[in-house]
N, C-alpha and C. Protein backbone atom coordinates (compact mmCIF):
# COMPACT_ATOMS: atom_id res chain seq x y z
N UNK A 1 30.62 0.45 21.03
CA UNK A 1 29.60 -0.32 21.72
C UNK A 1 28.23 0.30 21.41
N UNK A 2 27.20 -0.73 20.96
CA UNK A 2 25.80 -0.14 20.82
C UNK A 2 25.37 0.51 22.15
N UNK A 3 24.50 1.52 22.05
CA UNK A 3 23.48 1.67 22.61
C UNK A 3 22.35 1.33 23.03
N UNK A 4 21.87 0.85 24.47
CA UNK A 4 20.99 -0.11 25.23
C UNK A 4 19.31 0.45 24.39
N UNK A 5 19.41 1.69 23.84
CA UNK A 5 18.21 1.60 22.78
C UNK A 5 18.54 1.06 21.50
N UNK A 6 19.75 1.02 20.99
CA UNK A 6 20.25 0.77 19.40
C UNK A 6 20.07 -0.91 19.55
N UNK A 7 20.30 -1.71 21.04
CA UNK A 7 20.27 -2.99 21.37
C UNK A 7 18.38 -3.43 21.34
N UNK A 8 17.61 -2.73 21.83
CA UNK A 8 16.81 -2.67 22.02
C UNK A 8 15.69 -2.94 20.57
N UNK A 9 15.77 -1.79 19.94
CA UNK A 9 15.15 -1.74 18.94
C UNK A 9 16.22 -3.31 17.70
N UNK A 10 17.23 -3.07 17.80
CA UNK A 10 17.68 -4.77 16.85
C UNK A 10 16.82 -5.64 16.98
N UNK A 11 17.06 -5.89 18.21
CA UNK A 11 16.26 -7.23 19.36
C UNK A 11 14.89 -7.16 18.90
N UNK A 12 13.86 -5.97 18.88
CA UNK A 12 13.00 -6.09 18.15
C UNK A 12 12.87 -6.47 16.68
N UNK A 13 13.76 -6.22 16.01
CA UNK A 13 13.77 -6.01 14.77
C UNK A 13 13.93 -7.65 14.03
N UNK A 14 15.08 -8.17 14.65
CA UNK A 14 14.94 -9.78 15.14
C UNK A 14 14.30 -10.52 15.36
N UNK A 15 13.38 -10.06 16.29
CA UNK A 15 12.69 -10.83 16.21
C UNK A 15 11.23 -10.84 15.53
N UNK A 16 10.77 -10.00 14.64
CA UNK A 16 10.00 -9.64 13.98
C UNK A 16 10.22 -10.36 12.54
N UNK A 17 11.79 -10.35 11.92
CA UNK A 17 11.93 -11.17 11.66
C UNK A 17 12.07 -12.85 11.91
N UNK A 18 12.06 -13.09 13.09
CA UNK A 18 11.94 -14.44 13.08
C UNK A 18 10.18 -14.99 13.28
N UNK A 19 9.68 -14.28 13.83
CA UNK A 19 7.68 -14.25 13.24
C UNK A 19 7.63 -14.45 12.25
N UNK A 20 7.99 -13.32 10.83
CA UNK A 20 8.06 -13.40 9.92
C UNK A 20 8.02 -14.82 9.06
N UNK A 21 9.53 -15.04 9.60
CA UNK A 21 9.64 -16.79 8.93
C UNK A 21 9.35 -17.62 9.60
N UNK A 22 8.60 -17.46 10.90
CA UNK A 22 7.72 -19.09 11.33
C UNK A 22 6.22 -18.68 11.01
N UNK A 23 5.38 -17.63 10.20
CA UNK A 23 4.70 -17.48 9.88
C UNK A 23 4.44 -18.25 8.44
N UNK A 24 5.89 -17.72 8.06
CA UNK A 24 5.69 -18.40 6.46
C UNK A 24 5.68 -19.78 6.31
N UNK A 25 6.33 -20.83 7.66
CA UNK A 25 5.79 -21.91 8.02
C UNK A 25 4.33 -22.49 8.01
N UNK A 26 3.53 -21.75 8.60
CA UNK A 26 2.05 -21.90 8.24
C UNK A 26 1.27 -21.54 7.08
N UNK A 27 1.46 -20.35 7.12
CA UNK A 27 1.15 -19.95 5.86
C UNK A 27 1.54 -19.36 4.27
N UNK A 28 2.53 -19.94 3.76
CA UNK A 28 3.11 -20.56 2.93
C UNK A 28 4.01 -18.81 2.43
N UNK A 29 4.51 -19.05 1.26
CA UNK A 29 4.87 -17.70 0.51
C UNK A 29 4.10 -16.59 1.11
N UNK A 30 5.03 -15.59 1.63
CA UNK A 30 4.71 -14.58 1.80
C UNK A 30 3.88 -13.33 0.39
N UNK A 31 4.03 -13.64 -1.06
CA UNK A 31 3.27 -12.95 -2.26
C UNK A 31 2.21 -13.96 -2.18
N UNK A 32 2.09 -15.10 -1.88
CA UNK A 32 0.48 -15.70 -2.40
C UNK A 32 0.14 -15.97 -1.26
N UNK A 33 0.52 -15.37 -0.09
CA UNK A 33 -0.48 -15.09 1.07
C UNK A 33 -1.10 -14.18 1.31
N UNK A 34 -0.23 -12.91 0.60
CA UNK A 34 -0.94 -11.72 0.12
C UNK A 34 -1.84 -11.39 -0.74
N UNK A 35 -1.12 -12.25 -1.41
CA UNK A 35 -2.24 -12.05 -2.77
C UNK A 35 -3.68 -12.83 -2.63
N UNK A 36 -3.61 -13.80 -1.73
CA UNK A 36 -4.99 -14.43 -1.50
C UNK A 36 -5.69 -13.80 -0.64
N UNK A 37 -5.30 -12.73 0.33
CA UNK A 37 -5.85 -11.92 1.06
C UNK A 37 -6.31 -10.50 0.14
N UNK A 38 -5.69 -10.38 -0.88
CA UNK A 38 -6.39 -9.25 -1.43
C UNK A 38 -7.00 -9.37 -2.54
N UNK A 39 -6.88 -10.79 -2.87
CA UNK A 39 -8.11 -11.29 -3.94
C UNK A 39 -9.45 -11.19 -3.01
N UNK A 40 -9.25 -11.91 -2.19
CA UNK A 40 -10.66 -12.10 -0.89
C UNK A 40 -11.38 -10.57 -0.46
N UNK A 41 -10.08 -9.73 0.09
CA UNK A 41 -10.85 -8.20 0.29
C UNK A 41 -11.11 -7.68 -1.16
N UNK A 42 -10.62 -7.95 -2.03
CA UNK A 42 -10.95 -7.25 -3.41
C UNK A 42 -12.75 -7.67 -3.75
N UNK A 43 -13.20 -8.84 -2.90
CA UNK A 43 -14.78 -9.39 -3.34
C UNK A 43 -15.33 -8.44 -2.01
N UNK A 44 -14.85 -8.18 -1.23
CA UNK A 44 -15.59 -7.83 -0.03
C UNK A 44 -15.68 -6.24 -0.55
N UNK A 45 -14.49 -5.35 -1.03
CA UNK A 45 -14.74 -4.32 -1.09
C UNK A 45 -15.21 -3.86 -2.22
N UNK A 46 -15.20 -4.25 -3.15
CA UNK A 46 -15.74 -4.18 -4.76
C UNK A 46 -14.72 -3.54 -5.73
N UNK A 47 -13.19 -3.09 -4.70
CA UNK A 47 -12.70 -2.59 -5.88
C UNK A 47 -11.25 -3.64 -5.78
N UNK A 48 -10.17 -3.55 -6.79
CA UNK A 48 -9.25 -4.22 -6.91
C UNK A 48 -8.07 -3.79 -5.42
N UNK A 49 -7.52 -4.87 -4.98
CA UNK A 49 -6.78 -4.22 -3.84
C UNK A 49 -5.62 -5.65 -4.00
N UNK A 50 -4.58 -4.62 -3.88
CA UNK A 50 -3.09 -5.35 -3.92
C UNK A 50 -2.44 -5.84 -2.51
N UNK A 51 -1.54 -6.98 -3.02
CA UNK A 51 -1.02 -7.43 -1.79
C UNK A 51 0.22 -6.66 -1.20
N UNK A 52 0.31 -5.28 -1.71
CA UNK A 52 0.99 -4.32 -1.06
C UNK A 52 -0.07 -3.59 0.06
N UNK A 53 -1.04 -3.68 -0.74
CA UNK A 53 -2.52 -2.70 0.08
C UNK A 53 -2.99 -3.69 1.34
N UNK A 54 -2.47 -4.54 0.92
CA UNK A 54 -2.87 -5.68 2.28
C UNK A 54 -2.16 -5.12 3.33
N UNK A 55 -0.92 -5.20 3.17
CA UNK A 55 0.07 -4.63 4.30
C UNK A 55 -0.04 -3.67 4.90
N UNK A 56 0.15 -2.56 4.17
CA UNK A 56 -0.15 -1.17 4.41
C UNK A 56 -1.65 -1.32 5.18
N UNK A 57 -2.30 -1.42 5.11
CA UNK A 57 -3.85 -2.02 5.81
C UNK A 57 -3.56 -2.41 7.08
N UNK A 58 -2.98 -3.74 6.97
CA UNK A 58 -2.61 -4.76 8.12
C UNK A 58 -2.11 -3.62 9.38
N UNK A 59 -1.19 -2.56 8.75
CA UNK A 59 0.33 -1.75 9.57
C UNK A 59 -0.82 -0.54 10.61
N UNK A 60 -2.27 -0.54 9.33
CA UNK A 60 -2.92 0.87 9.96
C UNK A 60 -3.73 0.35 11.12
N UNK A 61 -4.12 -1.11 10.89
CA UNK A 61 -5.09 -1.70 11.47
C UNK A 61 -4.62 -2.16 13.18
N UNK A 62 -2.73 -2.12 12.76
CA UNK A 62 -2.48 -2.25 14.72
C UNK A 62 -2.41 -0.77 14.90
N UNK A 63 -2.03 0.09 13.81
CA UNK A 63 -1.69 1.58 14.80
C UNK A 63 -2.96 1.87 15.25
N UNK A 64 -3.95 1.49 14.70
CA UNK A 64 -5.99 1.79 15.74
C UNK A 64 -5.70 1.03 16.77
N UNK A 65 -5.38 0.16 16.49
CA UNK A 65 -5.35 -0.54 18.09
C UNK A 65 -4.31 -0.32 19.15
N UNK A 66 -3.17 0.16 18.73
CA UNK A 66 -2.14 1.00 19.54
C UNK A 66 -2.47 2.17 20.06
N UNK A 67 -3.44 2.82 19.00
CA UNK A 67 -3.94 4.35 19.74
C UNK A 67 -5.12 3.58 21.17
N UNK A 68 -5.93 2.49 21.37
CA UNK A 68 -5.89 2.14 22.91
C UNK A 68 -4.98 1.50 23.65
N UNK A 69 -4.07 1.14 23.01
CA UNK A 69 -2.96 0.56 23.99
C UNK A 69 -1.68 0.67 23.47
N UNK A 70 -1.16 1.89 23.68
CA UNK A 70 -0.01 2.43 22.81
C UNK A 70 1.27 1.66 23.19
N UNK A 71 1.29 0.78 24.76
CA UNK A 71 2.36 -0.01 25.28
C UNK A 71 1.98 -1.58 24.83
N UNK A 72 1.35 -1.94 23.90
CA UNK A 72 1.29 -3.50 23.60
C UNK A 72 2.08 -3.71 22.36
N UNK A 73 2.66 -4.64 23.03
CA UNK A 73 4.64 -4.99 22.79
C UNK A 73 4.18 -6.15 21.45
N UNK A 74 2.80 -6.76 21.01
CA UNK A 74 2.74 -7.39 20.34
C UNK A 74 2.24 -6.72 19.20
N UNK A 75 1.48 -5.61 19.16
CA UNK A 75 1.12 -5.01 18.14
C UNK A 75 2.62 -3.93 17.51
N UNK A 76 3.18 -3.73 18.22
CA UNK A 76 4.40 -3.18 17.75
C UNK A 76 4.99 -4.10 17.06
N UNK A 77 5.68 -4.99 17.54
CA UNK A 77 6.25 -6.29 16.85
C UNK A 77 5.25 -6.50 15.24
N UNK A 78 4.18 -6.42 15.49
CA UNK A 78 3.12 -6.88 14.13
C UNK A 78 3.71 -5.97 13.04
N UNK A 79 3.47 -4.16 13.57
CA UNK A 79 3.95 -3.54 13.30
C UNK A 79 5.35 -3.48 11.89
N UNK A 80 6.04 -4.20 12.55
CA UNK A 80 7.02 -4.17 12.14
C UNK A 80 7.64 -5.42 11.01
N UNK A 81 6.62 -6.21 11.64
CA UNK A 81 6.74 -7.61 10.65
C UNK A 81 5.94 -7.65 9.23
N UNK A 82 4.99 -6.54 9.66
CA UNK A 82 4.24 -5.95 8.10
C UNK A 82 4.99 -4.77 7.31
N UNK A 83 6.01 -4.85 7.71
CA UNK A 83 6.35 -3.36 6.94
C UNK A 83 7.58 -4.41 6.49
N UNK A 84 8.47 -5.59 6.82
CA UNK A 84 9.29 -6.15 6.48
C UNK A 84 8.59 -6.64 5.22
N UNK A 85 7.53 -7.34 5.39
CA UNK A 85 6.93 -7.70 4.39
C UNK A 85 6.51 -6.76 3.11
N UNK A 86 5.96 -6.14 3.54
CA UNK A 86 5.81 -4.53 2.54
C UNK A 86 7.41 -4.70 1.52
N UNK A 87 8.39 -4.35 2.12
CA UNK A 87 9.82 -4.33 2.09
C UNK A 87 9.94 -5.57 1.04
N UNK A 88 9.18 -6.64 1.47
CA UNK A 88 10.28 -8.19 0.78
C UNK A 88 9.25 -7.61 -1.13
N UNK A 89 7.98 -7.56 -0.72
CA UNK A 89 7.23 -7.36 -2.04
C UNK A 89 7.52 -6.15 -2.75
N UNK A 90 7.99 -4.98 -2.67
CA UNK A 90 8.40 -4.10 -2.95
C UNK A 90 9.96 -4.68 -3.89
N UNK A 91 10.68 -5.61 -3.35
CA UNK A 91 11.98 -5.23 -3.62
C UNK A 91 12.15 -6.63 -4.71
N UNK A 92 10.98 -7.79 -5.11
CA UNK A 92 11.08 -8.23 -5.94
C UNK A 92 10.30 -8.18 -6.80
């Protein structure tokens, strides 16, 4: 039998994936949603930035906002739905 944390953290994990794919509902492919986000910061910042660097970005940008609210259950979840993503671009 799992453990009411091993249950816990799934349940998160679940549902981070299911964000995931009603995200990609709106906003289409997860690589050319990235990639249009780091074409866009690539003009803002002047240097070239990948749609891996998007993520990794995205992941640092809730942990600042977790360091004021280290218990918000939505930035964790974000958390975690950017690092899946990290994960999907990485592995094709």
């Amino acid at each position: 039998m799992a453990s009411r944390s091993s249950r816990r953290r799934t349940s998160m994990l679940s549902r981070a994936a299911r964000v995931v794919e009603q995200r990609g509902k709106y906003y289409g492919d997860v690589r050319a949603n990235l990639a249009r986000i780091a074409a866009r910061w690539s003009l803002v910042v002047g240097v070239p930035v990948t749609p891996e660097q998007v993520a990794v970005m995205m992941i640092d940008l809730k942990l600042a906002r977790l360091a004021e609210s280290p218990h918000h259950a939505d930035s964790i979840l974000d958390i975690a739905g950017y690092a899946e993503l990290l994960d999907r671009l990485r592995r094709k």
